[in-house]
N, C-alpha and C. Protein backbone atom coordinates (compact mmCIF):
# COMPACT_ATOMS: atom_id res chain seq x y z
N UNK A 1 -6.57 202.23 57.63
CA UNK A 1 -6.89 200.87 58.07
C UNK A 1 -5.59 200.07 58.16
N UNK A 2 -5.38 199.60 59.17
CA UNK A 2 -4.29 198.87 59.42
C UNK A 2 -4.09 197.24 58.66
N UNK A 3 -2.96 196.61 58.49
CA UNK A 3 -2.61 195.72 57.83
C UNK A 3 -3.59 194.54 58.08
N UNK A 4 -3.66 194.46 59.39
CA UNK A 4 -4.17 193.20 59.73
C UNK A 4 -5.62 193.17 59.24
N UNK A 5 -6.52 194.46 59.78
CA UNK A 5 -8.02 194.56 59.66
C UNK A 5 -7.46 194.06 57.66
N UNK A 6 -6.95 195.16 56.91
CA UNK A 6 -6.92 194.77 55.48
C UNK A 6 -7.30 193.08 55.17
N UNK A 7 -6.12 192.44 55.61
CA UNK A 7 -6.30 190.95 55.47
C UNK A 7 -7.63 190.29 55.68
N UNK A 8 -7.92 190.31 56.68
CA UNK A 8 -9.75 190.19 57.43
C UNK A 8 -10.33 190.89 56.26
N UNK A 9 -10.63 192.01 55.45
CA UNK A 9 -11.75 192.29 54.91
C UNK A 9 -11.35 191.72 54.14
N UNK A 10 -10.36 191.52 53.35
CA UNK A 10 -10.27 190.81 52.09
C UNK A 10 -10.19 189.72 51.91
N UNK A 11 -10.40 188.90 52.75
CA UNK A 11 -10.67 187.53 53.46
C UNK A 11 -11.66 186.89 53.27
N UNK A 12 -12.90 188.31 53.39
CA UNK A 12 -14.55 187.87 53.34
C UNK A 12 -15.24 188.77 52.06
N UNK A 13 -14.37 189.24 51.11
CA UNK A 13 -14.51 190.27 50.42
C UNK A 13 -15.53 189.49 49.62
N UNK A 14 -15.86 188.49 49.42
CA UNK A 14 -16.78 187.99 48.31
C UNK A 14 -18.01 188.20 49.33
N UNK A 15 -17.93 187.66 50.71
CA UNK A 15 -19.36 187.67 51.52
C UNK A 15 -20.03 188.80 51.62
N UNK A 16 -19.04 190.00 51.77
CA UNK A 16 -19.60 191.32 52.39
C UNK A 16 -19.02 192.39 51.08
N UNK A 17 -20.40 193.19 50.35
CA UNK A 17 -19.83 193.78 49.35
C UNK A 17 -19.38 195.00 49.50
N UNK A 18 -18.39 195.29 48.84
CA UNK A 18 -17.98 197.20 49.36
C UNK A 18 -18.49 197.87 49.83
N UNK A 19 -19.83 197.92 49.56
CA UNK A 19 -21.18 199.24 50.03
C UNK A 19 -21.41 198.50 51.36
N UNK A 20 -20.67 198.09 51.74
CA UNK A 20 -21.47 197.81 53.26
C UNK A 20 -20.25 198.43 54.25
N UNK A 21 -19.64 198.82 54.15
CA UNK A 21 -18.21 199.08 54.79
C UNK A 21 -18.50 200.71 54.57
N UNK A 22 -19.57 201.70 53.84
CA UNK A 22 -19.65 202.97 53.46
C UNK A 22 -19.75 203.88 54.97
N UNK A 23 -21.07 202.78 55.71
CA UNK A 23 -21.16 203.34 57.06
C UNK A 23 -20.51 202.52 58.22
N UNK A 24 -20.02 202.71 59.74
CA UNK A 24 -19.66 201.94 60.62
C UNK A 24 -20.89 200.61 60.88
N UNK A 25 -20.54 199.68 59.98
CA UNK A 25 -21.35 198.54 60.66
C UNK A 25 -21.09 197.42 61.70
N UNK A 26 -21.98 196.78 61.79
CA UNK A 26 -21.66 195.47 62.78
C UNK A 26 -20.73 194.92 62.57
N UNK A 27 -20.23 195.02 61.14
CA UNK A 27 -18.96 193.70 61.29
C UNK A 27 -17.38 194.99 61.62
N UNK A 28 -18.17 196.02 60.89
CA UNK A 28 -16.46 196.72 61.53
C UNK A 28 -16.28 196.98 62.56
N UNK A 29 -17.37 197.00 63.84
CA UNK A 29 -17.43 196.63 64.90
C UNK A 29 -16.32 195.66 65.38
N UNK A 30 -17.06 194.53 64.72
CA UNK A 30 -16.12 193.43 65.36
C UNK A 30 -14.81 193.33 64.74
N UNK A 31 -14.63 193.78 63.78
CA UNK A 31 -13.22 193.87 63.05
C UNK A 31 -12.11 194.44 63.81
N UNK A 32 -12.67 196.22 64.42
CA UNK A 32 -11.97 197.12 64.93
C UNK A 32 -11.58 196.78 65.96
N UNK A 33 -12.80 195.84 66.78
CA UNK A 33 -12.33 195.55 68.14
C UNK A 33 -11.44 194.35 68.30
N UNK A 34 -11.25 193.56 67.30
CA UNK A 34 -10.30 192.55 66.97
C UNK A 34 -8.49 192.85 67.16
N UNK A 35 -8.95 194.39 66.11
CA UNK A 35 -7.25 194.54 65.68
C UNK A 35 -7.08 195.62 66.69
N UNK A 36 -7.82 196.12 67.66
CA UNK A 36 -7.68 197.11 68.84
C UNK A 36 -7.60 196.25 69.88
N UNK A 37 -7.63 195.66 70.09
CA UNK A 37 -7.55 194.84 71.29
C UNK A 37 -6.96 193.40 71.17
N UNK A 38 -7.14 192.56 70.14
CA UNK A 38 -6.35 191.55 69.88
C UNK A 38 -7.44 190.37 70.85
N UNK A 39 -8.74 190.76 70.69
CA UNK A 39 -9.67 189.27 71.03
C UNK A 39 -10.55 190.05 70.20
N UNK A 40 -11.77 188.97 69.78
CA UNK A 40 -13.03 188.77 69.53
C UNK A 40 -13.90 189.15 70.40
N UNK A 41 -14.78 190.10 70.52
CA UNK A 41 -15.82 190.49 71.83
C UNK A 41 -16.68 189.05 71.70
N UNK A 42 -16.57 188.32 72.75
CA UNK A 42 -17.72 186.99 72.65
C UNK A 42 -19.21 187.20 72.67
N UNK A 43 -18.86 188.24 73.10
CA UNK A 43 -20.45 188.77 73.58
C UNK A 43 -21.46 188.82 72.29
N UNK A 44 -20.71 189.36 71.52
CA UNK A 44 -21.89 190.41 70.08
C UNK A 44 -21.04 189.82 68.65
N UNK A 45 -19.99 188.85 69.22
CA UNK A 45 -19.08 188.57 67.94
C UNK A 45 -18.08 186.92 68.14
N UNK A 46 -17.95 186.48 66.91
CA UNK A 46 -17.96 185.04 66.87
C UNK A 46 -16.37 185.12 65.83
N UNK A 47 -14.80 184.38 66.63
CA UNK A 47 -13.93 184.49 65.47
C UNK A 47 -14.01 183.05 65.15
N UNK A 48 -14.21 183.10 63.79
CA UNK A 48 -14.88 181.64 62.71
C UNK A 48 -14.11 182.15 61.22
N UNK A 49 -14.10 180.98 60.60
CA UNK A 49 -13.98 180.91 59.35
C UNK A 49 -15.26 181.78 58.36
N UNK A 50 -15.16 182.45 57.56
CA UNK A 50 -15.87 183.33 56.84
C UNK A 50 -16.58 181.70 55.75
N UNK A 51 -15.85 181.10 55.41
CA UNK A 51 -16.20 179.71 54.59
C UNK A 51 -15.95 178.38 55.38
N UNK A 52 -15.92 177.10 54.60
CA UNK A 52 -16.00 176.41 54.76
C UNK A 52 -14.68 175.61 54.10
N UNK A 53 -14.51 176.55 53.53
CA UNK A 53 -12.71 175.84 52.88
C UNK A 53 -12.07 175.63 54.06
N UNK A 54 -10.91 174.34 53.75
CA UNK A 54 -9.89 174.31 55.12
C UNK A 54 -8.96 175.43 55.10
N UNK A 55 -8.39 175.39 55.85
CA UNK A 55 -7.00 176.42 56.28
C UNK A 55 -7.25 177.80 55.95
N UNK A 56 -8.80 177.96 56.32
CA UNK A 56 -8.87 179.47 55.80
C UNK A 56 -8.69 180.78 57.26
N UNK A 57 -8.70 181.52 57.02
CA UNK A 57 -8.27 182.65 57.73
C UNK A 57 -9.46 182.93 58.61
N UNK A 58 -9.13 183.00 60.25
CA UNK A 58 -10.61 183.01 61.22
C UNK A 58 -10.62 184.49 61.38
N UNK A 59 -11.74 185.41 61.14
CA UNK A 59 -11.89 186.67 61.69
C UNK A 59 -13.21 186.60 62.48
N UNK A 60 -12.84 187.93 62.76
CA UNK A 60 -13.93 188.35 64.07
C UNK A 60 -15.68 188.93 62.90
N UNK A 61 -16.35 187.99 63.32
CA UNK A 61 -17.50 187.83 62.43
C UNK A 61 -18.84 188.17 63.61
N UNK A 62 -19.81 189.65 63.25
CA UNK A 62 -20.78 189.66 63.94
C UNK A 62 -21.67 188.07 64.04
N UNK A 63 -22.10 188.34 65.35
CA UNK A 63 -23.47 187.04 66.12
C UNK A 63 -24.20 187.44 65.25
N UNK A 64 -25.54 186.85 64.42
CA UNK A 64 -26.92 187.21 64.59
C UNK A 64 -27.39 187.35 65.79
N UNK A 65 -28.24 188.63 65.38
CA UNK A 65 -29.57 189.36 66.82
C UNK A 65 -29.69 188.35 67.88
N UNK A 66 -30.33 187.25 67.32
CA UNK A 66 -30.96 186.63 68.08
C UNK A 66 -30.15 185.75 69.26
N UNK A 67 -28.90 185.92 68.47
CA UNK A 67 -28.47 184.41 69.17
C UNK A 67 -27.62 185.26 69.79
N UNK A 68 -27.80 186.95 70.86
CA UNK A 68 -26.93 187.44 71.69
C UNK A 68 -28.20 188.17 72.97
N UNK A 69 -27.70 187.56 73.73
CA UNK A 69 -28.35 187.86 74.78
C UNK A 69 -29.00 189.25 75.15
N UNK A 70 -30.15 189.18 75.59
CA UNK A 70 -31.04 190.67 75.60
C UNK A 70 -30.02 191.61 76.68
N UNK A 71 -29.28 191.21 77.37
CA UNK A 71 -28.51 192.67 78.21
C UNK A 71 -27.04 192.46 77.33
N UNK A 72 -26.93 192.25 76.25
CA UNK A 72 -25.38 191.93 75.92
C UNK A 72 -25.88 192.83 74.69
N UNK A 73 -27.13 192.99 74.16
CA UNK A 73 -27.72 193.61 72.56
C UNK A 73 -26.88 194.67 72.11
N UNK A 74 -26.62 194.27 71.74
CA UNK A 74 -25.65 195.90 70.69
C UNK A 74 -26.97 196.65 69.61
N UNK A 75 -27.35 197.94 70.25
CA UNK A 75 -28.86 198.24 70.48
C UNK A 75 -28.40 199.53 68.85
N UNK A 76 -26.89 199.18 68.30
CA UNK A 76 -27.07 200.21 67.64
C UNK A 76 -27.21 199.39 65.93
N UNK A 77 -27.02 198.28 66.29
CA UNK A 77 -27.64 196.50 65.12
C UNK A 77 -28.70 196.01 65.09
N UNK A 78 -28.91 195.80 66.74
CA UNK A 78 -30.16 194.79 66.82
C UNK A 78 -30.70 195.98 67.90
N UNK A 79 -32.14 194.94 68.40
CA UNK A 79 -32.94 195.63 69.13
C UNK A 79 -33.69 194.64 69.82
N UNK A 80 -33.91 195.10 71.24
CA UNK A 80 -34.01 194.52 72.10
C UNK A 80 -36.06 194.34 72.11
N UNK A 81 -36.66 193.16 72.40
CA UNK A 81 -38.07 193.04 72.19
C UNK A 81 -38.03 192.15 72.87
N UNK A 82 -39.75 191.91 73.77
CA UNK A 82 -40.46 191.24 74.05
C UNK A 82 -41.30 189.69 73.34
N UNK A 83 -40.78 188.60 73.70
CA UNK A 83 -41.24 187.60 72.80
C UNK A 83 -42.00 187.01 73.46
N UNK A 84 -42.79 185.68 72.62
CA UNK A 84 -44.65 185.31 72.98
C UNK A 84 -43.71 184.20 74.23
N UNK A 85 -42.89 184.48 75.17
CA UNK A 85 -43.03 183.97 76.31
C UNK A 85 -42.92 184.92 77.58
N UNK A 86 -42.90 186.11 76.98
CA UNK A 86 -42.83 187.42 77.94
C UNK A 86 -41.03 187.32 78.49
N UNK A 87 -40.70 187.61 77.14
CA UNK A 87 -39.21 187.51 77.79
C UNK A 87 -38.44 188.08 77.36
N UNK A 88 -37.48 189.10 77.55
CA UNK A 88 -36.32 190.31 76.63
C UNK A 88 -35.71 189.02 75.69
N UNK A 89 -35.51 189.51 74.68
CA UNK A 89 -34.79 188.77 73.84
C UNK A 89 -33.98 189.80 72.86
N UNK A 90 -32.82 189.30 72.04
CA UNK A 90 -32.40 190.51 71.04
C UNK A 90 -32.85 189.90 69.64
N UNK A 91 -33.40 190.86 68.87
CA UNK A 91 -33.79 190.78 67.76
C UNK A 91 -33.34 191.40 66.53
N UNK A 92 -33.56 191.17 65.43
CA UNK A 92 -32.83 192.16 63.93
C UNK A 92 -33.93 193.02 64.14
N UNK A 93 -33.66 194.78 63.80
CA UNK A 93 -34.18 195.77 63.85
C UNK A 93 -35.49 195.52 62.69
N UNK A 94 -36.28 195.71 63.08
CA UNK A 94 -37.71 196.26 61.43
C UNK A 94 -36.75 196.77 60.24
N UNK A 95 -37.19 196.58 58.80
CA UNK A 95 -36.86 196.82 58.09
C UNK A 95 -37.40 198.08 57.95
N UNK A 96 -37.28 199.53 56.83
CA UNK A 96 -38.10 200.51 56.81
C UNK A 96 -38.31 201.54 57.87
N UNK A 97 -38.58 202.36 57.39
CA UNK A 97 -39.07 203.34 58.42
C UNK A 97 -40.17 202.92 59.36
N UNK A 98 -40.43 203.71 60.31
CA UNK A 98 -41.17 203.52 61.27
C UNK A 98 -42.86 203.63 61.27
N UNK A 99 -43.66 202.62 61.12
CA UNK A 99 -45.34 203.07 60.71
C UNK A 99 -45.83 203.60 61.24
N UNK A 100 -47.05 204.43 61.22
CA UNK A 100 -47.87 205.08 62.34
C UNK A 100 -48.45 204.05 63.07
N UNK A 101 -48.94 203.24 62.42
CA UNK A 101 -49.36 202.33 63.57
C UNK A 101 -49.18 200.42 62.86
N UNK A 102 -49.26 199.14 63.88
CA UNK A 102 -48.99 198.26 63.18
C UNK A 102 -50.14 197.59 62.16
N UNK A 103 -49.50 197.07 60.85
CA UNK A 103 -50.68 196.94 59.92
C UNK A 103 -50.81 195.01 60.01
N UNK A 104 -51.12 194.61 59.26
CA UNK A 104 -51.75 193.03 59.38
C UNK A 104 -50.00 192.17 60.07
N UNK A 105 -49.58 191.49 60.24
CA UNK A 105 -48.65 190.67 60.83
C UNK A 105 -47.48 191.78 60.73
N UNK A 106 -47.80 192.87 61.45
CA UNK A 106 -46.94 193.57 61.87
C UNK A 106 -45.97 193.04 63.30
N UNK A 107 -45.17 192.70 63.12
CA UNK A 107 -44.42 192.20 64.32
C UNK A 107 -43.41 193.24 64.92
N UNK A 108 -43.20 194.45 64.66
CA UNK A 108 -42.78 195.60 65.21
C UNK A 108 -43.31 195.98 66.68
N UNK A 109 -42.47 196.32 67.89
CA UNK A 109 -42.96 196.77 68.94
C UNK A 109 -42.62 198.17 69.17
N UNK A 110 -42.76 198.86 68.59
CA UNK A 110 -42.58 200.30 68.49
C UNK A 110 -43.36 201.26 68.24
N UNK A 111 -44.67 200.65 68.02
CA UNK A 111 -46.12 201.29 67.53
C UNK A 111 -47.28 199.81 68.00
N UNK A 112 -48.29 200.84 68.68
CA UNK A 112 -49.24 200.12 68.74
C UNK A 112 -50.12 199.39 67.22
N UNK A 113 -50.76 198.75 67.28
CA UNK A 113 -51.49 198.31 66.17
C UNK A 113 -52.04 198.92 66.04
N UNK A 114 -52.84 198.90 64.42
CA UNK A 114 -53.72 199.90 63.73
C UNK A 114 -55.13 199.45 64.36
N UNK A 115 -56.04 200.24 64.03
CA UNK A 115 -57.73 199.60 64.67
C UNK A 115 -58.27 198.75 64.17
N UNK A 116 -58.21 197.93 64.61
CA UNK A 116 -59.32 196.61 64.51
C UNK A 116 -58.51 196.00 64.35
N UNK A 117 -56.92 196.06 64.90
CA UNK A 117 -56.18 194.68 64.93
C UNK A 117 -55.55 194.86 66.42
N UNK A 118 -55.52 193.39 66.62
CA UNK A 118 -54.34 193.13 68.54
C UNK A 118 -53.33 192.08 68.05
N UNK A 119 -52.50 192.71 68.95
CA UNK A 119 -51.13 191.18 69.10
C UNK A 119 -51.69 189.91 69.86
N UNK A 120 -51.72 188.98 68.66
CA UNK A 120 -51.46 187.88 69.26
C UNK A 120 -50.29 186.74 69.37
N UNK A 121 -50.34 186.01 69.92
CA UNK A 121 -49.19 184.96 69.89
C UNK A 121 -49.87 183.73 69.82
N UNK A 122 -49.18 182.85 68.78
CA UNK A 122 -49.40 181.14 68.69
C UNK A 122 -49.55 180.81 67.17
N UNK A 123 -48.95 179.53 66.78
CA UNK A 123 -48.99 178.65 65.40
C UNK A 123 -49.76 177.81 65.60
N UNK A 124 -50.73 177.54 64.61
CA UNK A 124 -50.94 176.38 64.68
C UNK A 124 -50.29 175.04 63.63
N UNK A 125 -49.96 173.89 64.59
CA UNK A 125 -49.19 173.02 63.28
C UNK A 125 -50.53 171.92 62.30
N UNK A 126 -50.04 171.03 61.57
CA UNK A 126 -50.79 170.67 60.73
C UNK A 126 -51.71 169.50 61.60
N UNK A 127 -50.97 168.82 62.76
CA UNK A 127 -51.73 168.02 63.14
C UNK A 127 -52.64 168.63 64.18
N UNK A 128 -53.12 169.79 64.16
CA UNK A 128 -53.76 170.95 65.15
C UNK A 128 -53.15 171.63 66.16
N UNK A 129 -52.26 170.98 66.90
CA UNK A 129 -51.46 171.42 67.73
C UNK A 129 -50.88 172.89 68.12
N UNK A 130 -51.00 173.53 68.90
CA UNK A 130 -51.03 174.79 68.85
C UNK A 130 -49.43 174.69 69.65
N UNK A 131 -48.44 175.60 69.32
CA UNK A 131 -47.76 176.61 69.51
C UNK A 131 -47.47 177.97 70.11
N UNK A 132 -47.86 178.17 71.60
CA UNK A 132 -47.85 179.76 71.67
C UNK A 132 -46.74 180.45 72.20
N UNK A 133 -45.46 179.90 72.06
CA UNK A 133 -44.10 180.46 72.39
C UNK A 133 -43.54 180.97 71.14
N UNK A 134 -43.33 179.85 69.77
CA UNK A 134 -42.23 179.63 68.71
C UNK A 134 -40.98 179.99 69.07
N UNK A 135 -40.63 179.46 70.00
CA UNK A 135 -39.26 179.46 70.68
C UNK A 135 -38.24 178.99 69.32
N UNK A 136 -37.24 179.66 69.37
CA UNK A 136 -36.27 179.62 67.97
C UNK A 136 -36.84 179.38 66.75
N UNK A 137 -37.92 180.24 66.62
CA UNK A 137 -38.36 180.01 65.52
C UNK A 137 -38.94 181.42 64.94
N UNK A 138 -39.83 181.49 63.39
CA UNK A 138 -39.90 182.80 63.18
C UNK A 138 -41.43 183.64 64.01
N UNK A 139 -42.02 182.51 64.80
CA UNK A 139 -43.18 182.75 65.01
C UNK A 139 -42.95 183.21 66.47
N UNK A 140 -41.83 183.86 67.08
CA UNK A 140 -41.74 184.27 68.34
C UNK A 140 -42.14 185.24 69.29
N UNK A 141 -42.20 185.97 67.89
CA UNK A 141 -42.80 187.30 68.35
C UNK A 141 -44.48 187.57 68.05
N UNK A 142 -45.35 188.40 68.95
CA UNK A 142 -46.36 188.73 68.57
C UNK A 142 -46.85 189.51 67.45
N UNK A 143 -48.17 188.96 66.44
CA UNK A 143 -48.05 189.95 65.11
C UNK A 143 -49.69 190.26 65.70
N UNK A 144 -49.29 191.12 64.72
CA UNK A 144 -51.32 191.82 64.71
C UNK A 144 -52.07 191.23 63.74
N UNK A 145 -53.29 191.07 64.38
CA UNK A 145 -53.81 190.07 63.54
C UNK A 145 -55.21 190.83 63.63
N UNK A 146 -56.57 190.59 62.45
CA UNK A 146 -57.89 191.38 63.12
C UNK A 146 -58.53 190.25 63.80
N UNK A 147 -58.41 189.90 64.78
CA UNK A 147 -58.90 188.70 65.96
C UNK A 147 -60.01 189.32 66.25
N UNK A 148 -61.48 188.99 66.35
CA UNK A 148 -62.56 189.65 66.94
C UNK A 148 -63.46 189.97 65.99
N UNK A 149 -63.12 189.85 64.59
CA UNK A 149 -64.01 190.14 63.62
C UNK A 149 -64.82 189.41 63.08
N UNK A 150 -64.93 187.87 63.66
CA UNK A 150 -65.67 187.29 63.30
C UNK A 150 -65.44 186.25 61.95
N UNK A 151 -64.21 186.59 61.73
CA UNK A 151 -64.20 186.02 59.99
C UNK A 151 -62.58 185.22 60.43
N UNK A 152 -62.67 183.99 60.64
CA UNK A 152 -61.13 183.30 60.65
C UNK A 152 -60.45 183.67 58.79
N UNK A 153 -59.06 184.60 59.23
CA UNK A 153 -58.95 185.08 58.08
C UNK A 153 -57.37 184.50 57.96
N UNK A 154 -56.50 185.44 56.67
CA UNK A 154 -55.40 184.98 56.88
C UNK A 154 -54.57 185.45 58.19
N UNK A 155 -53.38 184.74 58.65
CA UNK A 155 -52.69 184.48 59.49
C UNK A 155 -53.26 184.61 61.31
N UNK A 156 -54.71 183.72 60.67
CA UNK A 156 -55.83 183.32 61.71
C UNK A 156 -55.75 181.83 61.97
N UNK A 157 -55.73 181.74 63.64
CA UNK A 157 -56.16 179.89 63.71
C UNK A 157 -56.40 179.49 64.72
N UNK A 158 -57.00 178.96 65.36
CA UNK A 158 -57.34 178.60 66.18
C UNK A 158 -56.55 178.61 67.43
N UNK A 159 -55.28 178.66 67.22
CA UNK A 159 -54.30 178.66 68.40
C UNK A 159 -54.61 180.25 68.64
N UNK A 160 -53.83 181.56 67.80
CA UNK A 160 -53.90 182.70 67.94
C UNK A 160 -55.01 183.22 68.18
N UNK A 161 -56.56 182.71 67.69
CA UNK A 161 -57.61 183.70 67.77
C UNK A 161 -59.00 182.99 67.98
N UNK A 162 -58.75 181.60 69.01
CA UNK A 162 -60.25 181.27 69.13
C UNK A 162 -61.55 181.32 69.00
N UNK A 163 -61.59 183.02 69.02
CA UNK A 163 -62.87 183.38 68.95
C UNK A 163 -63.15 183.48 67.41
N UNK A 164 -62.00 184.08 66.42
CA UNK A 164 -62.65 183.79 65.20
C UNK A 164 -62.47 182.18 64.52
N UNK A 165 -61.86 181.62 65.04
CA UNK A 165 -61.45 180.23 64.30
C UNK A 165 -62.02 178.94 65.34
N UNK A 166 -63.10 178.79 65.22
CA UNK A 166 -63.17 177.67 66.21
C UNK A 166 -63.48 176.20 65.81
N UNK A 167 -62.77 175.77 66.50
CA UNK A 167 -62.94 174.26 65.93
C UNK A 167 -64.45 173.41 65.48
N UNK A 168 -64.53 172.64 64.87
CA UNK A 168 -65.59 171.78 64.91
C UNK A 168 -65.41 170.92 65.13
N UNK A 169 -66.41 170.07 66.03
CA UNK A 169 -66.17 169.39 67.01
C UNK A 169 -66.96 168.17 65.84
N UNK A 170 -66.48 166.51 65.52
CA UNK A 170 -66.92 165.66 64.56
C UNK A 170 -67.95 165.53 64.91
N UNK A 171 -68.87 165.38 64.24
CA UNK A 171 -70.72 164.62 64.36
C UNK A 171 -70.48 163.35 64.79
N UNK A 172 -70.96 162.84 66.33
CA UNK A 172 -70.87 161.72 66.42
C UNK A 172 -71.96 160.65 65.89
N UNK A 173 -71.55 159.56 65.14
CA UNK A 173 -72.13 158.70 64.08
C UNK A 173 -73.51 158.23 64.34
N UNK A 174 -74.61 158.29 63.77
CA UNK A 174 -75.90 157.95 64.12
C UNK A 174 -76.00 156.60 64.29
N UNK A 175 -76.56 156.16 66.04
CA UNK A 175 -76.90 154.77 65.98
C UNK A 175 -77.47 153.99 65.24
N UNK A 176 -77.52 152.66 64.55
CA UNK A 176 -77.98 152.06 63.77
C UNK A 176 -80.17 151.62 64.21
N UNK A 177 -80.75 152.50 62.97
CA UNK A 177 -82.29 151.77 63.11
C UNK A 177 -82.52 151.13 63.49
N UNK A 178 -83.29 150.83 64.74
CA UNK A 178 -84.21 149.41 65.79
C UNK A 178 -84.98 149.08 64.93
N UNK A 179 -85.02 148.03 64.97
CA UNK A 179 -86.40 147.32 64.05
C UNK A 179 -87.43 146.83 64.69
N UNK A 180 -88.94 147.29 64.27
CA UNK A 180 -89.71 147.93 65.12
C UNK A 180 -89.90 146.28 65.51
N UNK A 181 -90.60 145.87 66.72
CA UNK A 181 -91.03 144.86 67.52
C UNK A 181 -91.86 143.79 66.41
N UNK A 182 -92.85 144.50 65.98
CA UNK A 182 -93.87 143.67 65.20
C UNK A 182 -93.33 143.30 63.97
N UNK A 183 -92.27 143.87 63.50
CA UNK A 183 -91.87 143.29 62.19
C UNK A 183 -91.52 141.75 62.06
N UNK A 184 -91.75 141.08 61.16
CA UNK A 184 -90.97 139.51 61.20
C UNK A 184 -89.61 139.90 60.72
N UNK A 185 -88.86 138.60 61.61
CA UNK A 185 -87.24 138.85 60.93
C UNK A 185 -87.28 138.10 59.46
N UNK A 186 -86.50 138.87 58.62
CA UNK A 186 -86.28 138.27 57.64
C UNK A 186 -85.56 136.93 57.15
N UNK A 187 -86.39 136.29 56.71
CA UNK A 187 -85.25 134.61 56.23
C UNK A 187 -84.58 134.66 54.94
N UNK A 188 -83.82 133.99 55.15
CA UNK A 188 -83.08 134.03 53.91
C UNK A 188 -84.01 132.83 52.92
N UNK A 189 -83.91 133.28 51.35
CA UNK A 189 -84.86 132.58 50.69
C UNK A 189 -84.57 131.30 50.75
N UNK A 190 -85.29 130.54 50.07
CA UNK A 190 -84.99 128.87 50.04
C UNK A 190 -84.62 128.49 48.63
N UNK A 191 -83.46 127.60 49.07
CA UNK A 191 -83.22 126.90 48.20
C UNK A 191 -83.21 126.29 47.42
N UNK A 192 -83.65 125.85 46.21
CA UNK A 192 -84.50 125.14 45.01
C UNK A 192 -83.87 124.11 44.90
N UNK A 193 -84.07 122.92 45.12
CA UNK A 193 -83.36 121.95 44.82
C UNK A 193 -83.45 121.51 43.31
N UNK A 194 -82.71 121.02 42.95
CA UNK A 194 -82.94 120.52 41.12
C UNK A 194 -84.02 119.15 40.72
N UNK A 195 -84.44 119.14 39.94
CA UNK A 195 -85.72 118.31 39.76
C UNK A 195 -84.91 117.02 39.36
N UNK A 196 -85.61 115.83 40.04
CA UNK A 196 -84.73 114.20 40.39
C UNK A 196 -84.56 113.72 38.71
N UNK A 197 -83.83 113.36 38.39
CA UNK A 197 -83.92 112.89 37.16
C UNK A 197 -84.33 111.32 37.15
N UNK A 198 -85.02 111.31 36.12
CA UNK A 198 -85.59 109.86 35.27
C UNK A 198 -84.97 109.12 34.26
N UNK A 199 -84.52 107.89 34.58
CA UNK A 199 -84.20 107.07 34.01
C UNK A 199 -84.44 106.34 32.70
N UNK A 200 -83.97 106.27 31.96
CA UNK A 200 -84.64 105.65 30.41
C UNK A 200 -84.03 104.32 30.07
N UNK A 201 -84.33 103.20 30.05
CA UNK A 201 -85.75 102.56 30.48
C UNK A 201 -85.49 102.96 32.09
N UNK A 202 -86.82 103.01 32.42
CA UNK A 202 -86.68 102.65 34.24
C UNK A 202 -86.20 101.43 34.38
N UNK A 203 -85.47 101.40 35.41
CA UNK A 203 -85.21 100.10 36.61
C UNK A 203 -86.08 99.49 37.02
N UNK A 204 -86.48 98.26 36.99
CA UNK A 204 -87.50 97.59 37.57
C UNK A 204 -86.55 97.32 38.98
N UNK A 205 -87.17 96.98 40.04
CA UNK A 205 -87.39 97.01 41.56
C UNK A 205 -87.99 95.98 41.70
């Protein structure tokens, strides 16, 4: 390893721990292609400060997935998927091995869903409002959900699965009792006036 790459790893040596340097990763990617070529690939890699201290040393630091364009994907990091606007996007790979099939908010596109679940797409927010893109957000992609079963369950709502989650619509308020024709209206009682008081002796007149 040449002098310069040295400096760069030991630069970020607190961020990135030894065991990550065991196999060729994303950042030695961008490292190698730094001190082989003498630029930053813009494409798949960002040269930035590793911190936030001043005057610190800028190396060539992998993009996150997301934020590198679906024909630019460096497909051997990230992985290229379909998001809830029908659109290539690059994404961080599934964690784990590969399932036979997808299980409850499986968001993997590499296996169909298991039975009795489909991909859907949409959030719903708190003021009801539905969501069916989640554009920069974690809800972008389609998960499997059991939609169709009749039972609004977890990561069920009305945006994603209508048919099990459906709204209720408010009871509109019962008009107020007519009072039947023949009834008398009611008066308000009467007033008692106080009894006149009497004089001791009376007043003659």
């Amino acid at each position: 390893m040449s002098l310069k790459k040295w400096i760069m790893v030991l630069s970020i040596g607190i961020l990135f721990p030894s065991h990550a340097f065991a196999e060729k990763t994303f950042l030695d990617y961008c490292l190698d292609s730094y001190v082989q070529k003498g630029s930053c690939p813009e494409k798949t890699c960002d040269l930035k400060c590793p911190t936030d201290e001043p005057g610190c040393v800028k190396v060539c630091l992998p993009k996150e997935c997301p934020a590198i364009a679906a024909q630019d994907c460096p497909l051997q990091y990230c992985q290229v998927m379909t998001d809830c606007s029908n659109e290539k996007i690059c994404h961080y790979k599934m964690a784990g091995e590969q399932p036979e099939c997808g299980d409850l908010a499986y968001a993997g596109q590499d296996v169909e869903c298991c039975p009795g679940l489909v991909k859907r797409c949409g959030i719903e927010f708190i003021d009801g409002r539905c969501d069916m893109e989640g554009k920069n957000s974690v809800y972008n992609l389609p998960i499997c959900i059991p939609c169709g079963d009749g039972i609004c369950s977890q990561f069920e709502d009305h945006c994603n699965c209508p048919e099990d989650c459906l709204i209720k619509e408010p009871e509109a308020p019962k008009p107020p009792a007519e009072e039947k024709k023949n009834d008398k209206p009611k008066l308000p009682p009467e007033e008692k006036k106080p009894a006149k008081m009497i004089e001791f002796p009376p007043k003659k007149y």
